[in-house]
C-alpha atoms as a PDB file:
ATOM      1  CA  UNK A   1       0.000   0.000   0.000  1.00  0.00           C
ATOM      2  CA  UNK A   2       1.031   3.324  -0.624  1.00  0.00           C
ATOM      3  CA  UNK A   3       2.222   5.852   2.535  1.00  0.00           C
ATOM      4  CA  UNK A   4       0.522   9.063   3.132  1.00  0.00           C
ATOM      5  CA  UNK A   5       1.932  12.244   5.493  1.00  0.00           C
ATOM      6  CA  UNK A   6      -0.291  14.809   5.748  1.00  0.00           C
ATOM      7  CA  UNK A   7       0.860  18.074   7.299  1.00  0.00           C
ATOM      8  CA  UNK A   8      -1.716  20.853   8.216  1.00  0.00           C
ATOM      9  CA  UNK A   9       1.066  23.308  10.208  1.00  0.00           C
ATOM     10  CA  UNK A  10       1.091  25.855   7.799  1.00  0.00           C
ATOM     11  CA  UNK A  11      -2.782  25.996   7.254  1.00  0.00           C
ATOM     12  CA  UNK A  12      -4.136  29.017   8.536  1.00  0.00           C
ATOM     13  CA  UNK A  13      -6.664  27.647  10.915  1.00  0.00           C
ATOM     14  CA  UNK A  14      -4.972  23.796  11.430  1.00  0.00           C
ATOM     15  CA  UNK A  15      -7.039  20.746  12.100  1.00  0.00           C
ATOM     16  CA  UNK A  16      -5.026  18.827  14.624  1.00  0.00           C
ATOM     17  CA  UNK A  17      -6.933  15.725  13.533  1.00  0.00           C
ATOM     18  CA  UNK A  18      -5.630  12.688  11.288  1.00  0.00           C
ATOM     19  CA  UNK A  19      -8.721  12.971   8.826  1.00  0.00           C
ATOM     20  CA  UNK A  20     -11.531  15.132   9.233  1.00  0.00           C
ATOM     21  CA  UNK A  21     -14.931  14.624   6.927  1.00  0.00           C
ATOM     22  CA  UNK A  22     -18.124  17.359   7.062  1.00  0.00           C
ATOM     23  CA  UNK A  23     -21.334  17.471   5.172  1.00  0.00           C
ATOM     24  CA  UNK A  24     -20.320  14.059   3.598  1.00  0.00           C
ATOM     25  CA  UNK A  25     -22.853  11.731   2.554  1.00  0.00           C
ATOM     26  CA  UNK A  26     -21.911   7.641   2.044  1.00  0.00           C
ATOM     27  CA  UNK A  27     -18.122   8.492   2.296  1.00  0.00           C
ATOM     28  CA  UNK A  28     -16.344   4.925   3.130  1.00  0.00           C
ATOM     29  CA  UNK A  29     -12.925   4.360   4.167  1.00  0.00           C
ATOM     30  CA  UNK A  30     -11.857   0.997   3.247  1.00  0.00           C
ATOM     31  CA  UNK A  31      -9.013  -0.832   3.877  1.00  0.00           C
ATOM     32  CA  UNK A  32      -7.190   1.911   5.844  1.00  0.00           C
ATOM     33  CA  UNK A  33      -4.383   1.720   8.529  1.00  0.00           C
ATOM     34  CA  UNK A  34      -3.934   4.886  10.302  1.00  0.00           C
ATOM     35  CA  UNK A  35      -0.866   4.927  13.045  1.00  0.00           C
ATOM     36  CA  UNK A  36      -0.471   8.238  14.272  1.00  0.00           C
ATOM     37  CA  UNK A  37      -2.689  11.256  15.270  1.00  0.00           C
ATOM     38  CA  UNK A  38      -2.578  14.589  17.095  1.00  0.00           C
ATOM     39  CA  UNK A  39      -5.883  14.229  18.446  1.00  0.00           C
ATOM     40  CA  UNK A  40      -8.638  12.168  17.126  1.00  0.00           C
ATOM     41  CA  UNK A  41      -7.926   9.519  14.261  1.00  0.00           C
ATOM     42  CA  UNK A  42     -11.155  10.190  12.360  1.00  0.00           C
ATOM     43  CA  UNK A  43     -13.501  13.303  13.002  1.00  0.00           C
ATOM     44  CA  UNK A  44     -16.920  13.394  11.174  1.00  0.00           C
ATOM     45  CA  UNK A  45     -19.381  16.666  11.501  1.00  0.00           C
ATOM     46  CA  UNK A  46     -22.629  16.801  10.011  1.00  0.00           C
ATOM     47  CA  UNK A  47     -22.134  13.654   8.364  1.00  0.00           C
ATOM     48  CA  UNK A  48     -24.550  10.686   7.265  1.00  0.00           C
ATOM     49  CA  UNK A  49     -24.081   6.876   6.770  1.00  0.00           C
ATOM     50  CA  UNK A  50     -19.900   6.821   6.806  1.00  0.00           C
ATOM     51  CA  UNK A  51     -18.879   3.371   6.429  1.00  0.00           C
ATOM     52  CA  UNK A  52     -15.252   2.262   8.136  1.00  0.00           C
ATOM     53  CA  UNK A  53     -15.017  -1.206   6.836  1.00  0.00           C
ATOM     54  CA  UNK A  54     -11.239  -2.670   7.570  1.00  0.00           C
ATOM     55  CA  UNK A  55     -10.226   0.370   9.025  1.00  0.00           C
ATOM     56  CA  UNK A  56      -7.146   0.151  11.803  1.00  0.00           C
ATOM     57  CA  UNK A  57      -6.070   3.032  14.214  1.00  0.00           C
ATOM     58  CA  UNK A  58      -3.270   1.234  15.431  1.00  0.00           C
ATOM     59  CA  UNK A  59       0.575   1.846  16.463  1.00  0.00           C
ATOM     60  CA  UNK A  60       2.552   0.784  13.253  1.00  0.00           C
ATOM     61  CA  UNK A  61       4.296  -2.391  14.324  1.00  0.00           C
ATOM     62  CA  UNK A  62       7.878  -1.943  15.199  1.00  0.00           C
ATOM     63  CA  UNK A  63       8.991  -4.275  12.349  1.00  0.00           C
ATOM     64  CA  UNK A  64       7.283  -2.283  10.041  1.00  0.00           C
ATOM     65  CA  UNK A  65       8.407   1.313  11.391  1.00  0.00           C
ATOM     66  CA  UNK A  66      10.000   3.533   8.325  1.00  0.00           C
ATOM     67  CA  UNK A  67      12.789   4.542  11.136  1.00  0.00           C
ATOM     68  CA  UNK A  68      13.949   2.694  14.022  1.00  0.00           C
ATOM     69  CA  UNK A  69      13.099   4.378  17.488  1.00  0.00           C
ATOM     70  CA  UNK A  70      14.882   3.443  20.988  1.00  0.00           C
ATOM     71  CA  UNK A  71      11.310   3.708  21.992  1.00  0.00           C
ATOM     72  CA  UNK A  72       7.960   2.318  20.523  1.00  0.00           C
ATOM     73  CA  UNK A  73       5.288   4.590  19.459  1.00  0.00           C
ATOM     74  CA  UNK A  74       3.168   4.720  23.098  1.00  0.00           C
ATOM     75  CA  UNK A  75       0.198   5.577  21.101  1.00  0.00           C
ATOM     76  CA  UNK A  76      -1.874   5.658  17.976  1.00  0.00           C
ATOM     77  CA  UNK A  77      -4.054   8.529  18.421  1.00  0.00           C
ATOM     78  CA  UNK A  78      -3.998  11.118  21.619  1.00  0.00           C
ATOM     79  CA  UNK A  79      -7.926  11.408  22.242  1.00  0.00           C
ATOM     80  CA  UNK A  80     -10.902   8.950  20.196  1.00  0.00           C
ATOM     81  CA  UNK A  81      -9.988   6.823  17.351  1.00  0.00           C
ATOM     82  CA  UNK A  82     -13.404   7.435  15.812  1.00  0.00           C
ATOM     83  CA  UNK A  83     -15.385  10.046  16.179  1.00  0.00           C
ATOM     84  CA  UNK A  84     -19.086  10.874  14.886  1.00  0.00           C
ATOM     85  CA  UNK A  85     -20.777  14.306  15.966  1.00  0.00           C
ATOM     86  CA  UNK A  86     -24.240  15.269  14.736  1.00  0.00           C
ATOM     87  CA  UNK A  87     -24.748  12.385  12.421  1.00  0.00           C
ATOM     88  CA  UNK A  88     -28.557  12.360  11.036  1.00  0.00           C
ATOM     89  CA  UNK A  89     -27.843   8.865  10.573  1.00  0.00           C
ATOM     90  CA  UNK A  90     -24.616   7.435  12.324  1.00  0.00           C
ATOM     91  CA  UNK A  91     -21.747   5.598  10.852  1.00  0.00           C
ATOM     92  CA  UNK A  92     -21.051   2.214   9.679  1.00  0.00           C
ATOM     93  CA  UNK A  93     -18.100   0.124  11.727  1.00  0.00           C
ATOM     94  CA  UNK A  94     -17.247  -3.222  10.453  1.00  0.00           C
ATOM     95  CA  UNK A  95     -14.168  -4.931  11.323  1.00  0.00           C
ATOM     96  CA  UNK A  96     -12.133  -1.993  12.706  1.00  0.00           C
ATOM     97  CA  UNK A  97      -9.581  -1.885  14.941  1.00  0.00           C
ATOM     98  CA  UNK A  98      -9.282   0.960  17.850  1.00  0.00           C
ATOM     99  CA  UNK A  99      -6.264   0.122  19.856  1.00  0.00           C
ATOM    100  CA  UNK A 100      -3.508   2.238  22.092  1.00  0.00           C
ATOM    101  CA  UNK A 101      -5.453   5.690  21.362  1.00  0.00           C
ATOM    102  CA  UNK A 102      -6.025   7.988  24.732  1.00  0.00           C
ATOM    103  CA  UNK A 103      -9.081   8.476  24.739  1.00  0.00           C
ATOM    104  CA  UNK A 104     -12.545   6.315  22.928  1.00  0.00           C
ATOM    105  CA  UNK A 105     -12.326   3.669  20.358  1.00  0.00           C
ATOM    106  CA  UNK A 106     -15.422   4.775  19.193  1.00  0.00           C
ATOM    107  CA  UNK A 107     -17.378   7.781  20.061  1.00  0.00           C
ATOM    108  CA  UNK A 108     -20.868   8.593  18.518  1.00  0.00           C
ATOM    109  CA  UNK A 109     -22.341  11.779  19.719  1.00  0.00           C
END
């Protein structure tokens, strides 16, 4: 699979989530591993019917890290993996994964 950095520092108003969805209809993630996050792994406003199917928020396992560490990664996310607010009809989870993240695996609000 391909690898993805996305850096929002230089935005003028920066979104310290990993990926961040509003007014989306039947958006689906698929097949998605997600290792690191400021905040929340996935944020959804105002959204309807997301589907996360195969979708991992997960440390990246050592022997798969791009550059050695002295340390593994503590976590995979700081706050909620997932993340649903003001969903007229909520999102779809099938076989995810929400693992060393600070705060909820999944949080529908």
């Amino acid at each position: 699979g391909d690898i993805v950095v996305f850096d929002s520092i230089n935005m003028p108003n920066p979104i310290p989530h990993a990926i961040f969805v509003k007014f989306s209809t039947g958006l689906r993630f698929e097949s998605f591993k997600l290792y690191a996050a400021h905040t929340f792994g996935f944020l959804e406003n105002d959204c309807s019917s997301t589907g996360y199917i195969n979708v991992s928020v997960d440390r990246r396992p050592t022997e798969e890290d791009i550059k050695q560490r002295g340390y593994r990664r503590l976590r995979s996310a700081n706050a909620d993996a997932f993340h649903s607010k003001h969903a007229p009809i909520g999102p779809i989870f099938q076989n995810v994964t929400a693992r060393y993240n600070g705060d909820d695996g999944i949080a529908v609000n």
